[in-house]
C-alpha atoms as a PDB file:
ATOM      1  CA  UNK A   1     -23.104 137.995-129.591  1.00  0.00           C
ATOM      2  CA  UNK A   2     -21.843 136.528-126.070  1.00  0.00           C
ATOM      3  CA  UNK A   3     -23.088 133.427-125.006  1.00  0.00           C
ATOM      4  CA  UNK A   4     -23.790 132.955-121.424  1.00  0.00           C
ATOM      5  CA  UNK A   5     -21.893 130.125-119.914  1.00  0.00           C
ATOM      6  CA  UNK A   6     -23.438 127.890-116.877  1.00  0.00           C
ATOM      7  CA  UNK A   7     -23.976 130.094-113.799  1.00  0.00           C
ATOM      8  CA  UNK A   8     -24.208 126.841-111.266  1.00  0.00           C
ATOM      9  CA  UNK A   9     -21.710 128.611-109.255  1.00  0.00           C
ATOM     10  CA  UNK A  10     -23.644 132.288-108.689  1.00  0.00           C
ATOM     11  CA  UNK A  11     -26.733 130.364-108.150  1.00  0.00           C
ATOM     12  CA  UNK A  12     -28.820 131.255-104.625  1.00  0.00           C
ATOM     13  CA  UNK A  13     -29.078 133.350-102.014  1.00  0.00           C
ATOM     14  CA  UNK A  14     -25.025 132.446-101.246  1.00  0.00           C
ATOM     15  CA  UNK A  15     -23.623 135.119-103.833  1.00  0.00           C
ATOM     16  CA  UNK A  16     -26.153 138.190-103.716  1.00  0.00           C
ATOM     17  CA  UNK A  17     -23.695 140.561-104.785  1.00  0.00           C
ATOM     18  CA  UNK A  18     -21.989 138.686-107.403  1.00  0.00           C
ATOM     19  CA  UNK A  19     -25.421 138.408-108.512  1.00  0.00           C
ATOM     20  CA  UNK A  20     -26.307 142.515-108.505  1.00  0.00           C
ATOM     21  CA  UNK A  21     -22.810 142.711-110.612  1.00  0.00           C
ATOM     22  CA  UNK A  22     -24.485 140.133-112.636  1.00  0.00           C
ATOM     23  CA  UNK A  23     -27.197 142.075-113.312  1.00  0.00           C
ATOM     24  CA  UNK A  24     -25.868 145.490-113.478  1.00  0.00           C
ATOM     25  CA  UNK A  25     -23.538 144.285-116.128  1.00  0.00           C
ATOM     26  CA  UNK A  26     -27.088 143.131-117.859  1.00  0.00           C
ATOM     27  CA  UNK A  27     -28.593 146.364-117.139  1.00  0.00           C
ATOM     28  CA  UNK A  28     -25.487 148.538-118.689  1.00  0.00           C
ATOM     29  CA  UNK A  29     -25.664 146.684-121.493  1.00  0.00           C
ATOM     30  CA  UNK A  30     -29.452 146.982-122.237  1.00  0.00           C
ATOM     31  CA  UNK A  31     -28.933 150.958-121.237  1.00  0.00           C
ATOM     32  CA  UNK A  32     -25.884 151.270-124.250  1.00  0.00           C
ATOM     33  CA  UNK A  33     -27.868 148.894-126.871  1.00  0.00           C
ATOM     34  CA  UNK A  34     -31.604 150.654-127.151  1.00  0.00           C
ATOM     35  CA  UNK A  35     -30.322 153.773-125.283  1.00  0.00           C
ATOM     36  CA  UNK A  36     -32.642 152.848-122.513  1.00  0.00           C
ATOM     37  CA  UNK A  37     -32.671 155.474-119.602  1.00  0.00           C
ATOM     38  CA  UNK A  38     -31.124 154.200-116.533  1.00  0.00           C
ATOM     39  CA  UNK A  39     -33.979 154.562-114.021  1.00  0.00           C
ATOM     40  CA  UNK A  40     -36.504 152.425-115.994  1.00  0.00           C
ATOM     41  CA  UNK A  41     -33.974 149.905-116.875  1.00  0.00           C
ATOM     42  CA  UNK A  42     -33.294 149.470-112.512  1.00  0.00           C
ATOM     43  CA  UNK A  43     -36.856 149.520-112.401  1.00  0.00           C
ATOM     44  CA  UNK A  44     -37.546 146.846-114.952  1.00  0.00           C
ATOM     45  CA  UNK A  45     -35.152 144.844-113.421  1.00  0.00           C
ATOM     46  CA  UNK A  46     -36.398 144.662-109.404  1.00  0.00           C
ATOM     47  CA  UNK A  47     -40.034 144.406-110.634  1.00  0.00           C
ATOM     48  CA  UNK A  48     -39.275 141.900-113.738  1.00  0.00           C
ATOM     49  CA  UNK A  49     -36.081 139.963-112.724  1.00  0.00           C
ATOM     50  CA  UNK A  50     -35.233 139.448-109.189  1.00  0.00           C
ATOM     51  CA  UNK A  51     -36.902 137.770-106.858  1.00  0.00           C
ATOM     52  CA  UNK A  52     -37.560 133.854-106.383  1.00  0.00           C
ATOM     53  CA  UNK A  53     -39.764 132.330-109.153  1.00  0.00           C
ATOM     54  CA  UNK A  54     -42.165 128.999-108.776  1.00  0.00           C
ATOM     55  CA  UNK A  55     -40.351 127.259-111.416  1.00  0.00           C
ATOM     56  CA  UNK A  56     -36.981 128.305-110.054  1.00  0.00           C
ATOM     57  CA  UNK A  57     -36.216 130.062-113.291  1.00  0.00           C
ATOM     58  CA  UNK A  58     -32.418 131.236-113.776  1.00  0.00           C
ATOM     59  CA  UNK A  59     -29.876 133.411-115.461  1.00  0.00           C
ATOM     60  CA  UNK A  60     -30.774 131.364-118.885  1.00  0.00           C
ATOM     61  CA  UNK A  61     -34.425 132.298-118.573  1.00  0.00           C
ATOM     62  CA  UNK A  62     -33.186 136.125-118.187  1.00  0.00           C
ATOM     63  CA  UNK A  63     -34.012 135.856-114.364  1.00  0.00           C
ATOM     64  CA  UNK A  64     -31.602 136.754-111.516  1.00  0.00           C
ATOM     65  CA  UNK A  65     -31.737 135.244-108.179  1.00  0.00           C
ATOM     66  CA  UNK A  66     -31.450 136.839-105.096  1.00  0.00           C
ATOM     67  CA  UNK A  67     -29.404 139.785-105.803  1.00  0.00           C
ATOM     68  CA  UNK A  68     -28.487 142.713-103.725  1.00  0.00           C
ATOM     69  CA  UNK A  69     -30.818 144.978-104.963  1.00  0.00           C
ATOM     70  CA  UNK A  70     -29.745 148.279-103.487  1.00  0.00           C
ATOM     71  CA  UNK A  71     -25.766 147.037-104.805  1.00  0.00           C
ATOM     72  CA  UNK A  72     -27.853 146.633-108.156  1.00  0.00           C
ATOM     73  CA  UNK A  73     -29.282 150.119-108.463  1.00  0.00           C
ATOM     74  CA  UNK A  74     -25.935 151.846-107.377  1.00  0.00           C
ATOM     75  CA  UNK A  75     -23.314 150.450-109.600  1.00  0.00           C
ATOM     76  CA  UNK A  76     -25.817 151.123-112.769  1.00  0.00           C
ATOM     77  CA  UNK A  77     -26.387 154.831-111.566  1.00  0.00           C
ATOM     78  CA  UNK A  78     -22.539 155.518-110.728  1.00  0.00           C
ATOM     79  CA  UNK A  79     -21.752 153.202-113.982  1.00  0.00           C
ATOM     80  CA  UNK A  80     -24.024 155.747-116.028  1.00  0.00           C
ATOM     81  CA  UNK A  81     -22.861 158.998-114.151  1.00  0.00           C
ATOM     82  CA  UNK A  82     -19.366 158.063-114.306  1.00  0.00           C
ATOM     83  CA  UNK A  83     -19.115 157.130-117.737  1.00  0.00           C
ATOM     84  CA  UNK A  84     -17.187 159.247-119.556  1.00  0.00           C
ATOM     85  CA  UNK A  85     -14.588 158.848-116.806  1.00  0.00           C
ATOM     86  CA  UNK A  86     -14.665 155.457-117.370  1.00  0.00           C
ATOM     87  CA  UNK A  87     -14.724 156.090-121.251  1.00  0.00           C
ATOM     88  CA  UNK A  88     -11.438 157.849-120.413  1.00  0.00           C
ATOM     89  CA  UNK A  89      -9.736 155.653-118.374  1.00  0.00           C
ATOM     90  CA  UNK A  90     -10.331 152.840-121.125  1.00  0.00           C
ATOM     91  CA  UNK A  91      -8.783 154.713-123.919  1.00  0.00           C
ATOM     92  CA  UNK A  92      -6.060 155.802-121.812  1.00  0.00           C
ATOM     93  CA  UNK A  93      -5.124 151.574-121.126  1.00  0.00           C
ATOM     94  CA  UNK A  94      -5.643 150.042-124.115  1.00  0.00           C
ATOM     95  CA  UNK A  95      -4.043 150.310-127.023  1.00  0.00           C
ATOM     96  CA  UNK A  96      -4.497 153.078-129.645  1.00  0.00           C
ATOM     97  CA  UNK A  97      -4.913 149.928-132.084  1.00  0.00           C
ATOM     98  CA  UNK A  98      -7.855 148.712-130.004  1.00  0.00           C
ATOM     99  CA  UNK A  99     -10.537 151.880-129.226  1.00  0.00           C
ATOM    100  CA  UNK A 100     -12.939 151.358-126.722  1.00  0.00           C
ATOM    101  CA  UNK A 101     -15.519 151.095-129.516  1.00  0.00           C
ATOM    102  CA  UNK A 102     -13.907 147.819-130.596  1.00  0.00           C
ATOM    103  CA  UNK A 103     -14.387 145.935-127.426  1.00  0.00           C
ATOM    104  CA  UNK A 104     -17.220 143.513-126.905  1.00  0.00           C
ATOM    105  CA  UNK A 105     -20.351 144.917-125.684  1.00  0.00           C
ATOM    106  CA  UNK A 106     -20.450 142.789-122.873  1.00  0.00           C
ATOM    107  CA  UNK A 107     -17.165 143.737-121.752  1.00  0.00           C
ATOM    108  CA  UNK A 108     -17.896 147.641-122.371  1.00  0.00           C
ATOM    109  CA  UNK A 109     -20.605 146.906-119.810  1.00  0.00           C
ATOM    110  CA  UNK A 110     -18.670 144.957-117.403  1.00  0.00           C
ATOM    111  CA  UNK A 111     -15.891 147.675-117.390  1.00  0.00           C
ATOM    112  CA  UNK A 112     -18.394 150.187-116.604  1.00  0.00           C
ATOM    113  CA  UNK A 113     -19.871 148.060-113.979  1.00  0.00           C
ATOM    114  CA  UNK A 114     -16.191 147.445-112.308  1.00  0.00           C
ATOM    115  CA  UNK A 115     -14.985 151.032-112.801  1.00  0.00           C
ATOM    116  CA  UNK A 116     -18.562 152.379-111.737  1.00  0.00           C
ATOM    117  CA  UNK A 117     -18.587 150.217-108.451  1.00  0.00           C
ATOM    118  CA  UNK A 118     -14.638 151.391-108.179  1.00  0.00           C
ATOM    119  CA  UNK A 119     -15.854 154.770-108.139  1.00  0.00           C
ATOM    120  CA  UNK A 120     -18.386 154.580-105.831  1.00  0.00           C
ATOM    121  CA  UNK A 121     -17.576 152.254-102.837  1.00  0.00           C
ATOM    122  CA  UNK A 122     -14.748 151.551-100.208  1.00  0.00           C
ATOM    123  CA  UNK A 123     -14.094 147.752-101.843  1.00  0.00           C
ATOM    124  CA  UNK A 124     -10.712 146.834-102.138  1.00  0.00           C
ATOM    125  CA  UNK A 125      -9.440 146.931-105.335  1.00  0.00           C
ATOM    126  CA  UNK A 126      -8.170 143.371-105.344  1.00  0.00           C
ATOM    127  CA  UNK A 127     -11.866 142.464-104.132  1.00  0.00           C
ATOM    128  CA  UNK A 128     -13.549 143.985-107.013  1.00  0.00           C
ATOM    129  CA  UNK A 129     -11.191 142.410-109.799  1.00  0.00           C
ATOM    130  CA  UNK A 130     -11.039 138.960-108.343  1.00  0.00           C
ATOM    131  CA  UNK A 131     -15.052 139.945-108.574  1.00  0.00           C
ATOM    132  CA  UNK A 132     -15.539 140.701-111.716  1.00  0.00           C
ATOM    133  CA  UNK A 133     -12.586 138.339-113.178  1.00  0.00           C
ATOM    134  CA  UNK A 134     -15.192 135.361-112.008  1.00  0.00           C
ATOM    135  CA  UNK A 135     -17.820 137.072-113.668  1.00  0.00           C
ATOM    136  CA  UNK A 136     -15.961 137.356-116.612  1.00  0.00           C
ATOM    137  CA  UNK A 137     -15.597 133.737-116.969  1.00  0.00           C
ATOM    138  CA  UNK A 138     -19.212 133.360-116.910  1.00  0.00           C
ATOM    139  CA  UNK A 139     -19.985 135.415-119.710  1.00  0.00           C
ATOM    140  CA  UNK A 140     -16.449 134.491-121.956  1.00  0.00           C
ATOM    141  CA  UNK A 141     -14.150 131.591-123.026  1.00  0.00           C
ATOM    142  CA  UNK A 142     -11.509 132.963-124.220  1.00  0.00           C
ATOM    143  CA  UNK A 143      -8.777 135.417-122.928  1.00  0.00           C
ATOM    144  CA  UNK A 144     -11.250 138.256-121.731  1.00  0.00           C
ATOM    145  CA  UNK A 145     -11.210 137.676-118.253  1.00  0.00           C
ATOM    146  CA  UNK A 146      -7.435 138.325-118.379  1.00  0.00           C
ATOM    147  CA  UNK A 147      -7.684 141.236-120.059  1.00  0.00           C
ATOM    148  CA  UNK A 148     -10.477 142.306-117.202  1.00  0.00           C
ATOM    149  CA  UNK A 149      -7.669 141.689-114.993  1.00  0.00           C
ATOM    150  CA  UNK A 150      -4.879 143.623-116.331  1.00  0.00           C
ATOM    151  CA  UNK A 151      -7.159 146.451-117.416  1.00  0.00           C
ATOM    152  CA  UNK A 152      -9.027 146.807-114.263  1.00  0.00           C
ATOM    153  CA  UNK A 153      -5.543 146.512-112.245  1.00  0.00           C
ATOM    154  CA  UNK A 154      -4.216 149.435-114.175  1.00  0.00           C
ATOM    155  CA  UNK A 155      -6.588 151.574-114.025  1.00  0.00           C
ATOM    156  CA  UNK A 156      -7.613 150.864-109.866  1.00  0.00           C
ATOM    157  CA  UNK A 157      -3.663 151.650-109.487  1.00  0.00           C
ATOM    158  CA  UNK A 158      -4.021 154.416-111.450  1.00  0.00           C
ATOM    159  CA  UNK A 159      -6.933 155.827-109.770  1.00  0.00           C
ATOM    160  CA  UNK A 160      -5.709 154.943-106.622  1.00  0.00           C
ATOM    161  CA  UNK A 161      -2.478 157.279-106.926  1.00  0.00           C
ATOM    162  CA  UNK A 162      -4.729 160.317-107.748  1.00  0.00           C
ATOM    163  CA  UNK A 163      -4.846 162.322-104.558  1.00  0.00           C
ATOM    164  CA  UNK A 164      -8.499 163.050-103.092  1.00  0.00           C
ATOM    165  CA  UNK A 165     -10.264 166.424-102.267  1.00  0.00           C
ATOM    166  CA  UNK A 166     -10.498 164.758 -99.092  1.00  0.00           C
ATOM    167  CA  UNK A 167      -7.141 163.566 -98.565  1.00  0.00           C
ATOM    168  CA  UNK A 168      -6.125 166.866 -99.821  1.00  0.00           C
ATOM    169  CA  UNK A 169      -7.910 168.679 -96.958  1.00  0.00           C
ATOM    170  CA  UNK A 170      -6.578 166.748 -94.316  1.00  0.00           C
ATOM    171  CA  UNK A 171      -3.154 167.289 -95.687  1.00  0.00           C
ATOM    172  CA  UNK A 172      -3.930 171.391 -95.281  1.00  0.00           C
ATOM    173  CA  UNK A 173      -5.509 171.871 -98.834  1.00  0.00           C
ATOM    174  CA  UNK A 174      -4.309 171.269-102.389  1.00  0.00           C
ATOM    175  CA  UNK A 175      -0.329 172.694-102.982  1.00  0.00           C
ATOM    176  CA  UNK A 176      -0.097 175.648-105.288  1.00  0.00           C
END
């Protein structure tokens, strides 16, 4: 299993939404391990785990500080929705010699959380890997967060060269 590295730098009200990716990442990965449904896995988490505690308890204790809630509850829907998208994407960038079902866990979670959040909002690409590249070196020490950056970079570029229904309409429709 992962261990969790020190988190002094996501600590506070100054990061909220590094801290919803935080915890979405969390949340994915409880949803894949006891096939937990989504909605009482978001639910568990704003009554159990947000919030400010007496004791200031933190990430170690299982407890995440000031998140973005609402940022929270939509990259864990759209990460769940979109999976087999996402499933798809991953086995189209790695290698045949290393199947999605080989990767970490963690980082099956955090790619869902990326790709979900890709999927769903107007960030900028380069916004959301520099994102979740940090994040990466919270939960890893070795050369994971480098492969969240060249596997996140393909696929965004990848995704980002598929034409739209919307740009499509604007362009007068798809071309037969």
């Amino acid at each position: 299993m992962t261990e969790l590295q020190d988190h002094s730098e996501l600590k506070g009200a100054q990061r909220p939404r590094t801290a919803a990716r935080v915890a979405a990442i969390q949340a994915l990965f409880q949803i894949e391990q006891n096939e937990d449904r989504p909605e009482s896995v978001i639910q568990q988490f704003l009554v159990h785990r947000f919030g400010t505690t007496l004791d200031n308890a933190s990430y170690e204790e299982g407890f995440i500080p000031e998140a973005d809630t609402h940022l929270f509850s939509t990259i864990v829907r759209q990460g769940v929705a979109e999976r087999g998208v996402i499933l798809e994407q991953l086995t189209q960038t790695l290698p045949a010699t290393w199947p999605v079902a080989r990767l970490d866990p963690v980082l099956r979670a955090l790619f869902q959380a990326a790709l979900g959040e890709a999927l769903e909002s107007s960030v900028p690409a380069r916004v959301l890997i520099n994102e979740y590249i940090d994040i990466a070196h919270g939960f890893f020490s070795g050369d994971e967060p480098k492969l969240v950056n060249g596997v996140l970079d393909t696929i965004m570029k990848r995704l980002a060269s598929v034409p739209t229904e919307e740009a499509e309409e604007k362009e007068g429709g798809p071309a037969d």
